[in-house]
Protein backbone atom coordinates (compact mmCIF):
# COMPACT_ATOMS: atom_id res chain seq x y z
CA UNK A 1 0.00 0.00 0.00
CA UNK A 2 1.35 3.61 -1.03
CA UNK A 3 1.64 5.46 2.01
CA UNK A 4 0.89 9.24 1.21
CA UNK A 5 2.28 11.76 3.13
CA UNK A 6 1.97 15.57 3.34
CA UNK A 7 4.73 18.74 2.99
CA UNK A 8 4.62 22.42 2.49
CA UNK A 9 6.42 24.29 -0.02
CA UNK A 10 8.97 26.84 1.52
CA UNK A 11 10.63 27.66 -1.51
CA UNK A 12 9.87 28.39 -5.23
CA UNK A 13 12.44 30.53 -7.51
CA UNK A 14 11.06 31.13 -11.41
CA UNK A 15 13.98 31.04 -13.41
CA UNK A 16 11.80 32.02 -16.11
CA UNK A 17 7.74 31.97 -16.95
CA UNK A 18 7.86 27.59 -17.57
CA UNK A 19 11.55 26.63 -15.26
CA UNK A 20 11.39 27.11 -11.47
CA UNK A 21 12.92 25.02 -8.66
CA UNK A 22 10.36 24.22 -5.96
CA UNK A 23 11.74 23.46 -2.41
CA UNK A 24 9.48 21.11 -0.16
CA UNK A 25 9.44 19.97 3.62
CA UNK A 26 7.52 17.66 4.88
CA UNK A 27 4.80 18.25 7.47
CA UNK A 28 6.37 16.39 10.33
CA UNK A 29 9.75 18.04 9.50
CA UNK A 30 11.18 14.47 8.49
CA UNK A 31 13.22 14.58 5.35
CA UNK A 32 13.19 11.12 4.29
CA UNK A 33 16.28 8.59 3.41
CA UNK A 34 17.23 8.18 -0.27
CA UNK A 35 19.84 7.59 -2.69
CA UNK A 36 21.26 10.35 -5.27
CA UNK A 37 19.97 9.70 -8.39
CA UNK A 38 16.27 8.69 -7.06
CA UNK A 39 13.01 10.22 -7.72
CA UNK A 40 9.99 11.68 -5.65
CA UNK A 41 6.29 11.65 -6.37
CA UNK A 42 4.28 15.02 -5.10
CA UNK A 43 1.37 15.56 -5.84
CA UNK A 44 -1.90 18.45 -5.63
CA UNK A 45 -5.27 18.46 -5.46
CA UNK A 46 -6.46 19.85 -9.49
CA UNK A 47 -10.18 21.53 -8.61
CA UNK A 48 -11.16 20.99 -12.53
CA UNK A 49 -10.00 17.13 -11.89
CA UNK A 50 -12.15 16.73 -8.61
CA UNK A 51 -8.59 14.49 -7.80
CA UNK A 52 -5.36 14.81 -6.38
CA UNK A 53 -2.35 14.49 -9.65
CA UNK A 54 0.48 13.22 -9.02
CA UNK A 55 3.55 13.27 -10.84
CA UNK A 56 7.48 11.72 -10.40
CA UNK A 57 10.28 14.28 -10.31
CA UNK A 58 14.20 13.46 -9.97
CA UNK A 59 15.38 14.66 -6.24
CA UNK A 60 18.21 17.12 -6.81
CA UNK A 61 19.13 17.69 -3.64
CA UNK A 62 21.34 15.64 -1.93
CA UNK A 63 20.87 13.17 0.74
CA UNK A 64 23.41 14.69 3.49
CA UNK A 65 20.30 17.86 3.10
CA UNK A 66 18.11 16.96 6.20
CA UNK A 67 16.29 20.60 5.60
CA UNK A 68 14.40 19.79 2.47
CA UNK A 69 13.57 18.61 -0.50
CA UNK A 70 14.84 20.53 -3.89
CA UNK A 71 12.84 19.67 -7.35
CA UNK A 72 13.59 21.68 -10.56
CA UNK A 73 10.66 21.38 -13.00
CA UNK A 74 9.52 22.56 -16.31
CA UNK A 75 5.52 23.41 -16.88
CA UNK A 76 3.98 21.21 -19.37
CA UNK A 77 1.78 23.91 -21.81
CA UNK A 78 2.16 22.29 -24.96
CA UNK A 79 0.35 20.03 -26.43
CA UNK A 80 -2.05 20.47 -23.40
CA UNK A 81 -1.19 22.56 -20.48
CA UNK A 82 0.50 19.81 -17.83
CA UNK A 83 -2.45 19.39 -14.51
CA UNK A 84 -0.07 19.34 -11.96
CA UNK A 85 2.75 21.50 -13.52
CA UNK A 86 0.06 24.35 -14.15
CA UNK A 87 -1.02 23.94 -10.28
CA UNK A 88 2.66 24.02 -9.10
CA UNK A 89 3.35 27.18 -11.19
CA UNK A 90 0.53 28.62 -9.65
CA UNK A 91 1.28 27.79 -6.09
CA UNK A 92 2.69 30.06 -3.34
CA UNK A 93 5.50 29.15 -0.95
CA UNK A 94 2.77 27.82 2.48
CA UNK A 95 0.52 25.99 -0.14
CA UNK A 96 0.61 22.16 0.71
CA UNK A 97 1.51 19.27 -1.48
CA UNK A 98 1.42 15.34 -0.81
CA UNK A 99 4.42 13.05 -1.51
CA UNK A 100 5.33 9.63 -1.32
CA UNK A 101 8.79 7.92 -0.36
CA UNK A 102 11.67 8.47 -2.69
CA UNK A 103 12.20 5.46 -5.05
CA UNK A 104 14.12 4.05 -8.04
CA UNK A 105 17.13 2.20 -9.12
CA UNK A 106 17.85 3.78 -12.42
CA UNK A 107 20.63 6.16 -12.05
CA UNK A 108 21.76 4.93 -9.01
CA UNK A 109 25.91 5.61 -8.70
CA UNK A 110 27.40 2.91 -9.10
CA UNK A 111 30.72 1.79 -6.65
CA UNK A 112 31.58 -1.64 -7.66
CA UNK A 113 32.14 -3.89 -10.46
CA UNK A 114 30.90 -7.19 -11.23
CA UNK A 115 34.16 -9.24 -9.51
CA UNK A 116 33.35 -6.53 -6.11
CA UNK A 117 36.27 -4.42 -6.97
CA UNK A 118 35.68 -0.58 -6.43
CA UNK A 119 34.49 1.40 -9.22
CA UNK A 120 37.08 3.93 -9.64
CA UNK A 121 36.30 4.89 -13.03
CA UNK A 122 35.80 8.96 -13.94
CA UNK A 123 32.20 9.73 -13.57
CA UNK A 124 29.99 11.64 -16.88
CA UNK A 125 26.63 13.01 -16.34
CA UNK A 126 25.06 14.33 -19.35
CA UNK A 127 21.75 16.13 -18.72
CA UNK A 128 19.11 17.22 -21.21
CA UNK A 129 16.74 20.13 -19.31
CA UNK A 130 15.80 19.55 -16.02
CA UNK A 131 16.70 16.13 -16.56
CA UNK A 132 20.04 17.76 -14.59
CA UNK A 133 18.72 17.45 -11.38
CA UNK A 134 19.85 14.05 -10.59
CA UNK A 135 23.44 15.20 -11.48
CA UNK A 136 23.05 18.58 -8.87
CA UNK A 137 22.28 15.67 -6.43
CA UNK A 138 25.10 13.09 -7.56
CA UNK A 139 27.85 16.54 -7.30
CA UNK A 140 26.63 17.34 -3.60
CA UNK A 141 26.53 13.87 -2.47
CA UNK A 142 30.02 12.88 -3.61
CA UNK A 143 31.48 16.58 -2.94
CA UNK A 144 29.84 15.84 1.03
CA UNK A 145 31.35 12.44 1.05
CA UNK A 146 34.73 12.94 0.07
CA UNK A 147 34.89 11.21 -3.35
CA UNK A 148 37.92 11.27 -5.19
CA UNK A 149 36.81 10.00 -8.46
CA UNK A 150 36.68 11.93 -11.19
CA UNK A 151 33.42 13.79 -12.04
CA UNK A 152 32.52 15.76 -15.02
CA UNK A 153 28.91 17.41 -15.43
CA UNK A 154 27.84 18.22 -18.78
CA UNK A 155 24.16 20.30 -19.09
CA UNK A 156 22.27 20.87 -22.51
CA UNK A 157 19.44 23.49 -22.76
CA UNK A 158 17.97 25.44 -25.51
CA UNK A 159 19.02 29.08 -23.71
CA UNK A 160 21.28 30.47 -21.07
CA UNK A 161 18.39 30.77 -18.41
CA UNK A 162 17.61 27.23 -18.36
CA UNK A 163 21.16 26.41 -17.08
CA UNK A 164 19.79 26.28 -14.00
CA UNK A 165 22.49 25.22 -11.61
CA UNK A 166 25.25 26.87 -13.25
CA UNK A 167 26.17 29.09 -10.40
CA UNK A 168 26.56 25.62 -7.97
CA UNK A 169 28.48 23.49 -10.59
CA UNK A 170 31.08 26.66 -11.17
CA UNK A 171 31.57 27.12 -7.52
CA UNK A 172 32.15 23.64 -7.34
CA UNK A 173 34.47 23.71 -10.28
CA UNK A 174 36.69 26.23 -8.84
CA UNK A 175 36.85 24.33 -5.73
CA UNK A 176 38.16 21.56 -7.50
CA UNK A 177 40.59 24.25 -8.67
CA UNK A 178 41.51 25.63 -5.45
CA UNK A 179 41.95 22.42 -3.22
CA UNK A 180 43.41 20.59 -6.24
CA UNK A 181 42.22 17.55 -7.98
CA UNK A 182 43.75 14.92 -5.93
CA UNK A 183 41.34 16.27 -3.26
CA UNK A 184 38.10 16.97 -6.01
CA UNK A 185 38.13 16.36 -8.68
CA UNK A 186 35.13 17.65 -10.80
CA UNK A 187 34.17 19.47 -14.10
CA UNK A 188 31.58 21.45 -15.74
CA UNK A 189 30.44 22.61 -18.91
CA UNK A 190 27.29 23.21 -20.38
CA UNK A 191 26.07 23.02 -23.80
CA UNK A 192 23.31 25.66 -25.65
CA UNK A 193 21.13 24.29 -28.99
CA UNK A 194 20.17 27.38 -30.19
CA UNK A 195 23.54 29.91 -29.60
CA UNK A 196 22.03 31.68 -32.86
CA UNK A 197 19.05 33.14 -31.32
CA UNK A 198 19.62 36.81 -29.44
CA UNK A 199 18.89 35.81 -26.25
CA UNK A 200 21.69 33.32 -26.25
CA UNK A 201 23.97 36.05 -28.51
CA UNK A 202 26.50 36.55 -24.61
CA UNK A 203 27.45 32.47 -25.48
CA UNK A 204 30.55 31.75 -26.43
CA UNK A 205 30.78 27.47 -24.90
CA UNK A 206 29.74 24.57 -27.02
CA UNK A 207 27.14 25.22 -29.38
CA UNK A 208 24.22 22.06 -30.23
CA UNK A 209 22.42 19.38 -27.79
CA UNK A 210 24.48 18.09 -24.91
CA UNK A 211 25.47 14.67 -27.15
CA UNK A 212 27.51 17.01 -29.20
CA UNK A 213 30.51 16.58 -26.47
CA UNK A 214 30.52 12.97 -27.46
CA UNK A 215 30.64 13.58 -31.35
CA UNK A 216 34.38 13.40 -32.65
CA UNK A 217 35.86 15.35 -36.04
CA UNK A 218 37.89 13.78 -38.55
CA UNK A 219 39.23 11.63 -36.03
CA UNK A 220 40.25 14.03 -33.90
CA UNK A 221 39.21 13.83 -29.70
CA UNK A 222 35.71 14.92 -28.93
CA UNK A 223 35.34 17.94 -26.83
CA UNK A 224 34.54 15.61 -23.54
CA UNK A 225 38.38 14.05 -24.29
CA UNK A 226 40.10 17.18 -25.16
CA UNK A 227 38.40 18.44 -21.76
CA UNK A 228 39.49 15.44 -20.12
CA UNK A 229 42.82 15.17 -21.70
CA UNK A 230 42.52 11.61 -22.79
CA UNK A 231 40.21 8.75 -24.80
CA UNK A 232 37.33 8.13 -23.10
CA UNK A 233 36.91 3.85 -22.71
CA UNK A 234 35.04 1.54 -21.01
CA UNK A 235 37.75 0.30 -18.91
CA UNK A 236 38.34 4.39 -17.66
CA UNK A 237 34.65 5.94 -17.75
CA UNK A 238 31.15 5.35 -16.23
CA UNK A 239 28.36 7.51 -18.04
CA UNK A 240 25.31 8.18 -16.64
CA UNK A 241 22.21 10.12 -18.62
CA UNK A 242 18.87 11.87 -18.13
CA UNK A 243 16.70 13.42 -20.36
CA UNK A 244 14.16 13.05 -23.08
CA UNK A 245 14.45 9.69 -25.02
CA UNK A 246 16.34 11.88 -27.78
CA UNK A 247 18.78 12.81 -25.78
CA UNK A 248 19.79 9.51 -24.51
CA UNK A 249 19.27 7.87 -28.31
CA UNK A 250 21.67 10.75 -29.35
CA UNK A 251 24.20 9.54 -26.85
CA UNK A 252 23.83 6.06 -27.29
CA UNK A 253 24.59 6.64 -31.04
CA UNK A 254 28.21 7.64 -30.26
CA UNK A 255 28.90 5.51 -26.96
CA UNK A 256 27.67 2.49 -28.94
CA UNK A 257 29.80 2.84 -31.48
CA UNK A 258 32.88 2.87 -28.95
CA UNK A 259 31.82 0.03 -27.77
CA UNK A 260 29.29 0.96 -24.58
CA UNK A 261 26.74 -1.13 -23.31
CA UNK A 262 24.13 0.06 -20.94
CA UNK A 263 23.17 -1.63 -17.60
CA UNK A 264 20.01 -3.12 -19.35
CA UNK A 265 21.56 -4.98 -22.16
CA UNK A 266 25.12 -5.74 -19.60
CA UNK A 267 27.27 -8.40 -21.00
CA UNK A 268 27.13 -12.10 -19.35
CA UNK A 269 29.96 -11.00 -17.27
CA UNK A 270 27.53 -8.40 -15.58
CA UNK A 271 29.87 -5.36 -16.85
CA UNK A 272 28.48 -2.43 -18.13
CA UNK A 273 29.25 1.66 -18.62
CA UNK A 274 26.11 2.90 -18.66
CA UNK A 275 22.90 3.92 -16.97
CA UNK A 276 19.78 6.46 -17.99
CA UNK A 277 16.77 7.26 -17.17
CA UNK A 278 14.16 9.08 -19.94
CA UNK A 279 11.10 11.17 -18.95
CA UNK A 280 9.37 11.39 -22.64
């Protein structure tokens, strides 16, 4: 039985009129246990439904946060306005929302291979949209744990604006820089798909959808490896992915062809280098 509980929103910043992040805390000021990398359901009462809609969101906070709950989420207006995304864009920080336990085994990091060793391979996130969020909460988890692997974050949106965590990732960038990488070791960049447009004229990073840091020229090292300063393999890297089904089709179409399998199709031996998780 789905035990549903209650929380009140102390927190909502609008990035712009469809991207806000929402914070929540539960009623009986209990943040529950979860994993980065797992998802939330919340959900509101809809007056034209008559019904409470609920909906599952990636957690991007981090589990070490025992003051709340951070979701970042896009309103659904086309091809129908979303129920519950048009309810949450209309709420106020007291209004009251219902949410059940954390779940999901996706995009879980992983930490050990098939024969038990330690995973110690570099960590890639790529992150279409708000499909991000798991990634804010996989960089505060293993910054608050002491990680030393290797971690590089790579975000793809349509316009600046929607880079919604930029700020954090830098900061957590130049920390890498200023304790030194044999301390933490983590990178960020950020790709934009339409650097034409004059909103987006201030851009000057990697133009196209965040795949394009997988896609290699003439041979030469794609912009993930130059960043990296070597070949990305199997044997050195662990990529994880979130986003629309595009986005991970688009990455699949130049990990497979290096040889990548994903956690769902894993070879007999159990080994595999990588893990997603689509929301359309």
């Amino acid at each position: 039985m789905v035990v549903e509980n209650k929380a009140t929103l102390t927190y909502v910043q609008l990035l712009k009129e469809d991207l806000a992040i929402f914070r929540l805390v539960p009623n009986d000021g209990i943040i529950p246990d979860y994993k980065a990398g797992q998802f939330i359901t919340i959900g509101m009462n809809v007056p034209s439904e008559g019904k409470v809609i609920r909906r599952a969101y990636s957690i991007a906070s981090h589990p070490e946060n025992k003051k709340f709950i951070e979701l970042v989420i896009r309103w659904v207006r086309k091809p129908l306005p979303g129920r519950l995304t048009t309810q949450l864009f209309n709420a106020k920080e007291g209004d009251e929302v219902t949410w059940v336990k954390p779940t999901g085994a996706a995009l879980l990091i992983n930490d050990k291979l098939p024969d038990g060793r330690k995973d110690e391979r570099r960590i890639v996130c790529l992150g279409g949209g708000t499909g991000i969020a798991p990634f804010v909460s996989f960089a505060q988890h293993l910054h608050a744990i002491g990680d030393k692997r290797e971690i590089v974050v790579l975000h793809g949106a349509s316009y600046v604006d929607e880079l919604s965590y930029k700020q954090l990732f830098t900061d957590l960038e130049m920390e890498s820089i200023d304790r030194g990488r044999d301390k933490w070791n983590f990178r960020y960049r950020a790709a934009i798909s339409r650097p034409q447009e004059w909103f987006n004229r201030s851009w000057s990073g990697q133009a196209g959808r965040v795949e394009t840091f997988l896609r290699s020229k003439d041979g030469e090292p794609s912009p993930l490896e130059q960043m990296i300063g070597e070949k990305v393999t199997p044997q050195n890297t662990m990529f994880y992915i979130c986003g629309w089904q595009g986005t991970i089709d688009g990455c699949m179409d130049y990990l497979g062809a290096k040889g990548f399998v994903t956690e769902r199709n894993k070879r007999p031996d159990g080994s595999f280098e990588v893990k997603f998780e689509s929301y359309g």
